[in-house]
C-alpha atoms as a PDB file:
ATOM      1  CA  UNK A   1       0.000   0.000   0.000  1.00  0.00           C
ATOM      2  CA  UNK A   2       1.254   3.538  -1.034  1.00  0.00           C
ATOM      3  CA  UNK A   3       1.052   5.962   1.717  1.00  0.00           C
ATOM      4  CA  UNK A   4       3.103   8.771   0.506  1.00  0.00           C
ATOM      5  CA  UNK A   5       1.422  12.436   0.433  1.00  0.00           C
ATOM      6  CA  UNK A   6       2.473  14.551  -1.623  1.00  0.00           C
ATOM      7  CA  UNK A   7       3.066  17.389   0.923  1.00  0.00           C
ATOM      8  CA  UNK A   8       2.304  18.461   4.869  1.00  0.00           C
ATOM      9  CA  UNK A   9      -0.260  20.395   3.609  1.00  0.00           C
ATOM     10  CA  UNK A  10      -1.968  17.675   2.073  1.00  0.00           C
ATOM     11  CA  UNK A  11      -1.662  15.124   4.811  1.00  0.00           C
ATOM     12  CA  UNK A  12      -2.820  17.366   7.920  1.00  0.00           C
ATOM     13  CA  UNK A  13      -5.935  18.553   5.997  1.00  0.00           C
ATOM     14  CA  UNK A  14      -8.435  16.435   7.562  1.00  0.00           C
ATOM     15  CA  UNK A  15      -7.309  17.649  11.261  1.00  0.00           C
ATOM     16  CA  UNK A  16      -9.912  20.033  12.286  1.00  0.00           C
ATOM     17  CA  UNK A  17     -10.414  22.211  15.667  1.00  0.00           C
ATOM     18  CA  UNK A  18     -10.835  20.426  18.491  1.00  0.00           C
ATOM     19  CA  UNK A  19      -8.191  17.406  17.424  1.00  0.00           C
ATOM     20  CA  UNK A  20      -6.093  15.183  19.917  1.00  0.00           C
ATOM     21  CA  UNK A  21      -2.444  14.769  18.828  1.00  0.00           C
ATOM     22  CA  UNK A  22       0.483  12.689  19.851  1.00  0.00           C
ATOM     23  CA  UNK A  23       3.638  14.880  18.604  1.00  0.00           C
ATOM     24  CA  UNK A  24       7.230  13.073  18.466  1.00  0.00           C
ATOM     25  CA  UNK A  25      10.431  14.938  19.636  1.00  0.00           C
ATOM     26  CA  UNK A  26      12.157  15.329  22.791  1.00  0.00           C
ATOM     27  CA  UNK A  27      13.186  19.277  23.341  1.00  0.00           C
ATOM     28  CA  UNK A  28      13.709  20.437  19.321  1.00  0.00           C
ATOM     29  CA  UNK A  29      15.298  17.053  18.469  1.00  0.00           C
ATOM     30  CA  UNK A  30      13.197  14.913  16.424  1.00  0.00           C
ATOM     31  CA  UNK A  31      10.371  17.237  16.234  1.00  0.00           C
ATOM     32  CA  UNK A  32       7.836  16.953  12.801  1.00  0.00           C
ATOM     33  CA  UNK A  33       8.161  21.036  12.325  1.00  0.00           C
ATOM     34  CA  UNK A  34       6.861  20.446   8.329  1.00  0.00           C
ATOM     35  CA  UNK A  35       3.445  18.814  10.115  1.00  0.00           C
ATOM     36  CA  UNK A  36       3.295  21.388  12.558  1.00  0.00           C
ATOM     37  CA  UNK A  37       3.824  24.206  10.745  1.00  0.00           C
ATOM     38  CA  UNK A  38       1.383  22.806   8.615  1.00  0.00           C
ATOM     39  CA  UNK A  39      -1.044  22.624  11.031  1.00  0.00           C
ATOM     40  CA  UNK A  40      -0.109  26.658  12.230  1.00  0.00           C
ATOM     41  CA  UNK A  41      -0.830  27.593   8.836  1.00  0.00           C
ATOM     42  CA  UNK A  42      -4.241  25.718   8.442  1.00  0.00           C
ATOM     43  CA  UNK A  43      -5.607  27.552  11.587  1.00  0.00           C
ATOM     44  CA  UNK A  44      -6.672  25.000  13.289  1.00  0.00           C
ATOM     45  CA  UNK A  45      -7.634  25.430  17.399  1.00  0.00           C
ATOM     46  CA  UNK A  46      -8.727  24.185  19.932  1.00  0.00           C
ATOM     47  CA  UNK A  47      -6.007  21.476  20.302  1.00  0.00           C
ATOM     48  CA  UNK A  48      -5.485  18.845  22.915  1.00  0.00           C
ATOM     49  CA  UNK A  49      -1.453  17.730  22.611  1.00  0.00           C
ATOM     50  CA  UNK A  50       0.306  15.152  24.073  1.00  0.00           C
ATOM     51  CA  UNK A  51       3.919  15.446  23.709  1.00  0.00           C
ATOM     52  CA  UNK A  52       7.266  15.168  26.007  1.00  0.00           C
ATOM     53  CA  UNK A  53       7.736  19.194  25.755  1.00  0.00           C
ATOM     54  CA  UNK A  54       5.920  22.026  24.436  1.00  0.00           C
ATOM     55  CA  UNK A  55       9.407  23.199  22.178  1.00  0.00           C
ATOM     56  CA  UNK A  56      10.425  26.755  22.598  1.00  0.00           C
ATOM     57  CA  UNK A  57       8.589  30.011  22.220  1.00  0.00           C
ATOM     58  CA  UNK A  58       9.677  30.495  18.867  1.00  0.00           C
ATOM     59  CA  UNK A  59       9.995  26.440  17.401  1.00  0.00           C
ATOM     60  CA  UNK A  60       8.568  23.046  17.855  1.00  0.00           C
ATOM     61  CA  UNK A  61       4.965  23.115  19.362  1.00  0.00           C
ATOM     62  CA  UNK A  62       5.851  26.907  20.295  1.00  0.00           C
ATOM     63  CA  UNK A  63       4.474  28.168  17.097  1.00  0.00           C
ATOM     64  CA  UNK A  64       0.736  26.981  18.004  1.00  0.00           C
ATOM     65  CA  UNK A  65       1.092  28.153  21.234  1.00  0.00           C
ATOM     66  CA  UNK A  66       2.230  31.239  20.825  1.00  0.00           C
ATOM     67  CA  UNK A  67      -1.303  31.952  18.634  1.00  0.00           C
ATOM     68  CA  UNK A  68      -3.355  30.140  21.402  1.00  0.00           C
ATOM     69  CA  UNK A  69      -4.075  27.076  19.294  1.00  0.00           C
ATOM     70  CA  UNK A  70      -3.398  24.547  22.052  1.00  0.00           C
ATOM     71  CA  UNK A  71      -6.029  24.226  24.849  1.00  0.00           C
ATOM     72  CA  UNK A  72      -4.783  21.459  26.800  1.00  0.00           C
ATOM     73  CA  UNK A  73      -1.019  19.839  26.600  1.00  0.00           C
ATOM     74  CA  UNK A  74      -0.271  16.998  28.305  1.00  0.00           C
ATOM     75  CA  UNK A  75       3.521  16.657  28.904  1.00  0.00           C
ATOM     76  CA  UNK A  76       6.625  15.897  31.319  1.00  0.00           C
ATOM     77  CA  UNK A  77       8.758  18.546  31.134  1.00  0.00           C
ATOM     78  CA  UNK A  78       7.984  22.529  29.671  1.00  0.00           C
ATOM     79  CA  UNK A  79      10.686  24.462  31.517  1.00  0.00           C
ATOM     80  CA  UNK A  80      11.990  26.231  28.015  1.00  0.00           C
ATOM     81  CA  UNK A  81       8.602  28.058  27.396  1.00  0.00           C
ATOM     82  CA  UNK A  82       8.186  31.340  28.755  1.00  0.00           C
ATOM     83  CA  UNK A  83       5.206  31.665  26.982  1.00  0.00           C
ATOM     84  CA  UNK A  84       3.783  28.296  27.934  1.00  0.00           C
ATOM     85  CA  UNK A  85       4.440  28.984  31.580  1.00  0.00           C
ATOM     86  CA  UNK A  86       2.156  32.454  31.093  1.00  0.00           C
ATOM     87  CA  UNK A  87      -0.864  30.936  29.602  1.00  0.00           C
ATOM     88  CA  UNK A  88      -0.559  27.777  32.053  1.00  0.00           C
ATOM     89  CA  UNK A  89      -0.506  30.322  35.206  1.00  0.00           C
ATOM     90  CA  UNK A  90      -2.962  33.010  33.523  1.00  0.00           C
ATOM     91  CA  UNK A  91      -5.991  29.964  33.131  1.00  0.00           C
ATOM     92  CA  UNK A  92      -5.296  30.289  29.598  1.00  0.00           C
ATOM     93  CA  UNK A  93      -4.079  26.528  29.241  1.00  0.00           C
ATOM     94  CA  UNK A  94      -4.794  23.411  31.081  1.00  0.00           C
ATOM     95  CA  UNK A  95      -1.887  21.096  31.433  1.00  0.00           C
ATOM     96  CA  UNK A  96      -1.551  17.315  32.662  1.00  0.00           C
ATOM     97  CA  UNK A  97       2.102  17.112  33.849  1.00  0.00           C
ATOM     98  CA  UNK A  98       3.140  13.534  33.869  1.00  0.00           C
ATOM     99  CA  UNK A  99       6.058  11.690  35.000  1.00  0.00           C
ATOM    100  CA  UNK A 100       8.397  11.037  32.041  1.00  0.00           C
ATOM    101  CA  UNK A 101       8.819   7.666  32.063  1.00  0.00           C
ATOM    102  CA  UNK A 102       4.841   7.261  32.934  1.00  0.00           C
ATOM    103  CA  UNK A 103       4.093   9.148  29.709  1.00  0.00           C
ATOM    104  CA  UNK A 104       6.494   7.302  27.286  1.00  0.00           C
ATOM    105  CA  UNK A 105       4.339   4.154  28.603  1.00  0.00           C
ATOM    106  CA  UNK A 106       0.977   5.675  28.387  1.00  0.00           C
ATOM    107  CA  UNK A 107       1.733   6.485  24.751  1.00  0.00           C
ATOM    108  CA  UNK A 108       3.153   2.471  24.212  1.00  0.00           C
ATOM    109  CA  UNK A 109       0.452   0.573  25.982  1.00  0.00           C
ATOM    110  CA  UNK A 110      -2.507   2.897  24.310  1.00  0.00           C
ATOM    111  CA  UNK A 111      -1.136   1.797  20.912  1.00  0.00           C
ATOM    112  CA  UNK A 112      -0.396  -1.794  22.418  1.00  0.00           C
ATOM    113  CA  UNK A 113      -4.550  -1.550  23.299  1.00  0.00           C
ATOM    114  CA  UNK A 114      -3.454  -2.020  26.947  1.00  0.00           C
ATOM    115  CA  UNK A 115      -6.474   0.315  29.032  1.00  0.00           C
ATOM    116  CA  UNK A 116      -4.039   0.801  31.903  1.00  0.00           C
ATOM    117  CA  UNK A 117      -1.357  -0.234  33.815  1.00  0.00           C
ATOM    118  CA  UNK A 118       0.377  -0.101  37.283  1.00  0.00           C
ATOM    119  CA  UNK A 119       3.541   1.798  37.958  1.00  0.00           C
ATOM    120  CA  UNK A 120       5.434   2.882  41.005  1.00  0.00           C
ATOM    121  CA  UNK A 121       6.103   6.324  39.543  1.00  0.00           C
ATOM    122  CA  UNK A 122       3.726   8.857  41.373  1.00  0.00           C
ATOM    123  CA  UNK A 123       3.513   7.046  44.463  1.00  0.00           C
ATOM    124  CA  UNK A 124       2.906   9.367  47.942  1.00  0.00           C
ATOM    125  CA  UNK A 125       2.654  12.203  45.605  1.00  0.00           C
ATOM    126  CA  UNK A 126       0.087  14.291  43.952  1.00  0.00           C
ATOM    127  CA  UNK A 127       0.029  12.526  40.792  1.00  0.00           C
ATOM    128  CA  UNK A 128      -1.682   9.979  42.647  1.00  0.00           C
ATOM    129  CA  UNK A 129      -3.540  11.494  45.311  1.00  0.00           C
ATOM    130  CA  UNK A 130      -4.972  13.967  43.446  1.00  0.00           C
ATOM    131  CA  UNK A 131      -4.851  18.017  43.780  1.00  0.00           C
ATOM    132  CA  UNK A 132      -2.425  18.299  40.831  1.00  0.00           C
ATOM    133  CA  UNK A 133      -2.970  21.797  39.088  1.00  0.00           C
ATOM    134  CA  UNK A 134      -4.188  21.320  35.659  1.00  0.00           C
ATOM    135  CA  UNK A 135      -6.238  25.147  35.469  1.00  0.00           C
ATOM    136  CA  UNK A 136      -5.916  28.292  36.811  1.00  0.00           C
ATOM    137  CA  UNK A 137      -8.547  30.959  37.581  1.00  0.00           C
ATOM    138  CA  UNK A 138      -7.487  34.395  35.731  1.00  0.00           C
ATOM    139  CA  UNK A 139      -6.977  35.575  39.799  1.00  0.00           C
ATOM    140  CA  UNK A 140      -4.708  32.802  40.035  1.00  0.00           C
ATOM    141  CA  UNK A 141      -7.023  30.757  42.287  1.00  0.00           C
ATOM    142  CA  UNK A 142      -6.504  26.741  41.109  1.00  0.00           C
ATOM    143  CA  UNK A 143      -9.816  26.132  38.474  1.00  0.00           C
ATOM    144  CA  UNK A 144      -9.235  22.047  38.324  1.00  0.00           C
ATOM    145  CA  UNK A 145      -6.907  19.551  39.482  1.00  0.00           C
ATOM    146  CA  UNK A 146      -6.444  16.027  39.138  1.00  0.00           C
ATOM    147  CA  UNK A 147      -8.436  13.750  40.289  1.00  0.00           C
ATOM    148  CA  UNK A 148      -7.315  10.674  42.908  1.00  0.00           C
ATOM    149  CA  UNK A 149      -5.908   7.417  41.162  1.00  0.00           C
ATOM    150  CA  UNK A 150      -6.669   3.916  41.896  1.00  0.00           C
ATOM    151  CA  UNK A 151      -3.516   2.317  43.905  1.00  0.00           C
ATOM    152  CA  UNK A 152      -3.016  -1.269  44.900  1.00  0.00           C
ATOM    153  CA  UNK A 153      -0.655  -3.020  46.457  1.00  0.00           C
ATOM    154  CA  UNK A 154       1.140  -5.644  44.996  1.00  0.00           C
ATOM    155  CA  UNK A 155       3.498  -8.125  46.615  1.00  0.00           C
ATOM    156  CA  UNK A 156       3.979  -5.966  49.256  1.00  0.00           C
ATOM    157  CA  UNK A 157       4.778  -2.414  46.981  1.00  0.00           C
ATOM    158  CA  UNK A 158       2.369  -0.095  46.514  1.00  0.00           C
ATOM    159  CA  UNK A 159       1.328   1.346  42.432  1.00  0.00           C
ATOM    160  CA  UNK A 160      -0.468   4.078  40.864  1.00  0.00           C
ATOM    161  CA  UNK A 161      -3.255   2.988  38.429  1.00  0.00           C
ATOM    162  CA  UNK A 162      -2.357   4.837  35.118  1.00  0.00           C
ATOM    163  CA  UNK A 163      -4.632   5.431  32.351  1.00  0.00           C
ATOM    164  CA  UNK A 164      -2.837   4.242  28.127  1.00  0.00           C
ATOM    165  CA  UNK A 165      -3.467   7.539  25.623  1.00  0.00           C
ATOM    166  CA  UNK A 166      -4.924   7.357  22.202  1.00  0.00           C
ATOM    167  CA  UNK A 167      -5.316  10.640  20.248  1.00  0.00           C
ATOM    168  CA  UNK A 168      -6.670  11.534  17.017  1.00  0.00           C
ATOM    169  CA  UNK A 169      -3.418  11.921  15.102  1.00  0.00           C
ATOM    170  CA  UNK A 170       0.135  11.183  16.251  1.00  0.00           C
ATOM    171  CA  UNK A 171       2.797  13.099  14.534  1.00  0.00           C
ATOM    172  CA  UNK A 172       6.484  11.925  13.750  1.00  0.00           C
ATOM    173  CA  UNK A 173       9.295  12.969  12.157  1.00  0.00           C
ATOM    174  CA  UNK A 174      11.849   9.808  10.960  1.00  0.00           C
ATOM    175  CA  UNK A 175      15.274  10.243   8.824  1.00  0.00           C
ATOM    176  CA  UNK A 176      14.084   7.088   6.403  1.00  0.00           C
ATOM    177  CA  UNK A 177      11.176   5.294   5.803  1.00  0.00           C
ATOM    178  CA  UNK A 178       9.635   3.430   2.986  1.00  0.00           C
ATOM    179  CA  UNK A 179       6.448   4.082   0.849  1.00  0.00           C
ATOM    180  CA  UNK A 180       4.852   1.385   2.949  1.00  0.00           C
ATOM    181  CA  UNK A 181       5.279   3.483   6.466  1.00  0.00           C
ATOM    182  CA  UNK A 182       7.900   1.192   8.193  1.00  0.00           C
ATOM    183  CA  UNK A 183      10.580   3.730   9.420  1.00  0.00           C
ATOM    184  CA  UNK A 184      13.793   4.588  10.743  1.00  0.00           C
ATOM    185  CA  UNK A 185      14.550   7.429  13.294  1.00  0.00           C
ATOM    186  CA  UNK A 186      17.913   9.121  13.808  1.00  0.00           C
ATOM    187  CA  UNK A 187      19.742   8.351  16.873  1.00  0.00           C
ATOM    188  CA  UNK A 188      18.503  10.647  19.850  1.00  0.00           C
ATOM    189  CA  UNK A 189      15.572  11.637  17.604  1.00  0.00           C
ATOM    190  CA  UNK A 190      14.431   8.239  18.253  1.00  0.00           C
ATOM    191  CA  UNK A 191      12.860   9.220  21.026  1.00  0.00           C
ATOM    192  CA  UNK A 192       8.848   9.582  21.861  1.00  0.00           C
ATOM    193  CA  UNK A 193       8.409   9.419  17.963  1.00  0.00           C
ATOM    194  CA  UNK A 194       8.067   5.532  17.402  1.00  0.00           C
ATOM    195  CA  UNK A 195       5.518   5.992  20.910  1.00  0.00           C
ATOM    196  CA  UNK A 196       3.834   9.277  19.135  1.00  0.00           C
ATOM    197  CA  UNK A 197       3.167   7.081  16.202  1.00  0.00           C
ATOM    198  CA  UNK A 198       1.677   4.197  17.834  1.00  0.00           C
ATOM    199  CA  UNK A 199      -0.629   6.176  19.829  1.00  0.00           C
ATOM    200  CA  UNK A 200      -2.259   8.589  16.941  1.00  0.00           C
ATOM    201  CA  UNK A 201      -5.654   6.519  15.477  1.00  0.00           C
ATOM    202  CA  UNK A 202      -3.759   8.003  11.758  1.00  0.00           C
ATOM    203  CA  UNK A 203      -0.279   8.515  12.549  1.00  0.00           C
ATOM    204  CA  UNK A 204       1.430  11.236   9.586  1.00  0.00           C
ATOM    205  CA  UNK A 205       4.925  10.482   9.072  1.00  0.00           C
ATOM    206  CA  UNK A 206       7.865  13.396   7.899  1.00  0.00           C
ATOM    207  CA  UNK A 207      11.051  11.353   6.668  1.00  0.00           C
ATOM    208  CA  UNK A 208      14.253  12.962   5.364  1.00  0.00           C
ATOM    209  CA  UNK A 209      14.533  10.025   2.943  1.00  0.00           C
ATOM    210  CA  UNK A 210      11.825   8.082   0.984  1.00  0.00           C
ATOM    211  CA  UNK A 211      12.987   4.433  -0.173  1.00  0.00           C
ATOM    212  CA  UNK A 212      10.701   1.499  -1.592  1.00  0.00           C
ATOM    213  CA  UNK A 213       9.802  -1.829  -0.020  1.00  0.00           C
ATOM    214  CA  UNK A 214      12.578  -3.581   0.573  1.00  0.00           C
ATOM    215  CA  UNK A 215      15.058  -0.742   0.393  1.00  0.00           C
ATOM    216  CA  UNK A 216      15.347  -1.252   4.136  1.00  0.00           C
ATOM    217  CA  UNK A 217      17.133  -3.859   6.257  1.00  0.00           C
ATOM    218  CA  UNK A 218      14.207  -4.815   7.913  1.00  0.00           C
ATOM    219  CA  UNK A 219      16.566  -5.228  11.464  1.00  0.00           C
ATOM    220  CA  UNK A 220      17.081  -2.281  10.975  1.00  0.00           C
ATOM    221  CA  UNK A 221      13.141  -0.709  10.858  1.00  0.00           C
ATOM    222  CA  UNK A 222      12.268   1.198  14.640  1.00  0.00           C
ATOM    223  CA  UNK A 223       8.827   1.258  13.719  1.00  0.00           C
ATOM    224  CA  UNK A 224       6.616  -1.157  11.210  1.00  0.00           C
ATOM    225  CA  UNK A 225       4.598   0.365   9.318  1.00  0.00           C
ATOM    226  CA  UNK A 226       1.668  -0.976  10.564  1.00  0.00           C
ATOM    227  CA  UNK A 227       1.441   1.913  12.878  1.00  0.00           C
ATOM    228  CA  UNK A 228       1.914   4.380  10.118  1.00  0.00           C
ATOM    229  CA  UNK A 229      -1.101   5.629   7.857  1.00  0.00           C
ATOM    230  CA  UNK A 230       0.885   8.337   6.007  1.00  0.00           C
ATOM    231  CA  UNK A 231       4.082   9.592   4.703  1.00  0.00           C
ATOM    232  CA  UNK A 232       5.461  12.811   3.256  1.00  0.00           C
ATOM    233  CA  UNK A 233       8.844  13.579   1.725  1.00  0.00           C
ATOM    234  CA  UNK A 234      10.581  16.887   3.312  1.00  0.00           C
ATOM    235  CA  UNK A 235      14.292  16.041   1.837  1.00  0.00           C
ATOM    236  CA  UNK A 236      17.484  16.502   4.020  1.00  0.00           C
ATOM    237  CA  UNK A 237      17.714  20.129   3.982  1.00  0.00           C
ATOM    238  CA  UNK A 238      15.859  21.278   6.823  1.00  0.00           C
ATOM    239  CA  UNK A 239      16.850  23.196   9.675  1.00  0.00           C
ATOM    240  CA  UNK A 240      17.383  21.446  12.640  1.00  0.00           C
ATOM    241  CA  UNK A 241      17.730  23.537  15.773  1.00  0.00           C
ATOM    242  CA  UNK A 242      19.624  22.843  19.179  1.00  0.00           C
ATOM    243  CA  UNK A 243      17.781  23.898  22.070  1.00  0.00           C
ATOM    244  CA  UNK A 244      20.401  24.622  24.711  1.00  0.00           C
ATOM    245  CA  UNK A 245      24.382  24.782  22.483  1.00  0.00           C
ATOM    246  CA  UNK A 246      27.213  23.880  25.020  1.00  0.00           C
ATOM    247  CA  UNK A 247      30.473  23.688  23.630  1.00  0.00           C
ATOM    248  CA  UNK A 248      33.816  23.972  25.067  1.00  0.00           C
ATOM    249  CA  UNK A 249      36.665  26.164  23.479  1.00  0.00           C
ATOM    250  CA  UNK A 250      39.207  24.549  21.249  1.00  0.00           C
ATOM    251  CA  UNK A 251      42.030  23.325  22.404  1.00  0.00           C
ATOM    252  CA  UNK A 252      45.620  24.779  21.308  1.00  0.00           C
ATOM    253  CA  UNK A 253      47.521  21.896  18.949  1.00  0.00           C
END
């Protein structure tokens, strides 16, 4: 089956106002920017996002934010967004913060068709006994927080009942992949794009490099393409940033 689109444009045109997404990337690396600013430039609102970060205020899943197009994200870490942090504390966004490791899993085990699992992470805390800011009032008074989860002990430890995600769409962004969806991700941007794409319902794939069938060592695939319902060529000449540069000065031969 052919699953190539012949642009961004063309293969985020069915996601309207309102949509759930699963976005891959982990700070700026690995992130689907063709898809998303796709998705700016379409206009749609309204949108719940689940995603490890919320990019920067300028890049990644910045762009829709910074134009108020994401009502709820769902994430584990979104201490690079100044912009992010305003709406969250003005009542302007609501926000699920999850534990990492808990979120990578939800993501898995909804595209697994696990329900829900048990997990130590979140024990004795809020993210288990509820009272988790998720809303503000405009006055800063708390609007909603989370609600209590199911625990249970097992063999003597104690776990947090966690619920799998499914969204609407996931989006991904791989360096190869083949006309049938399987694809390959690039080192560290193999990150919470093979769990983005298992989640979305129609998963839209970016890849740097478009191949046949069989033009891949299938050892070498990080996600079938079973999981994958479209794909669009961007080429390798995109612009890649780095969210925090640390180098060290060059050392005198």
């Amino acid at each position: 089956m052919d699953k190539t689109y012949e642009s961004p444009q063309a293969a985020v045109a069915d996601i309207e106002d309102g949509a759930s997404l699963a976005v891959g990337g982990f700070g700026l690396c690995g992130n689907p920017m063709h898809l998303i600013s796709a998705l700016h430039d379409k206009g749609v609102s309204g949108l719940s996002v689940v995603s490890n970060n919320c990019g920067v205020d300028d890049w990644g899943l910045g762009i829709l934010l910074a134009d108020k197009r994401i009502a709820k994200m769902t994430s584990s870490y979104v201490g690079e967004n100044k912009e992010f942090a305003r709406q969250f504390l003005s009542g302007e966004l609501e926000v699920e913060l999850t534990p990492q490791g808990t979120l990578a899993e939800k993501l898995r085990a909804g595209g697994c068709g696990i329900a829900a699992f048990f997990t130590l992470a979140g024990v004795g805390t809020q993210v288990a006994e509820g009272g988790l800011p998720q809303k503000y009032n405009t006055d800063g008074t708390v609007a909603k927080a989370s609600a209590p989860k199911e625990t249970r002990e097992i063999n003597g430890t104690t776990y947090v009942l966690e619920d799998s995600i499914t969204t609407d769409f996931g989006l991904v962004h791989a360096l190869r992949g083949d006309t049938h969806g399987n694809l390959v991700f690039d080192r560290s941007a193999r990150n919470f794009n093979p769990l983005a794409a298992m989640a979305g319902r129609v998963t839209i794939a970016t890849v740097e490099e478009l191949v046949q069938p069989g033009e891949l060592d299938p050892d070498s695939i990080h996600l079938p393409g079973v999981y994958v319902q479209r794909v669009v060529a961007v080429g390798k000449d995109i612009e890649k940033r780095i969210e925090k540069r640390t180098v060290q000065p060059r050392k005198e031969a």
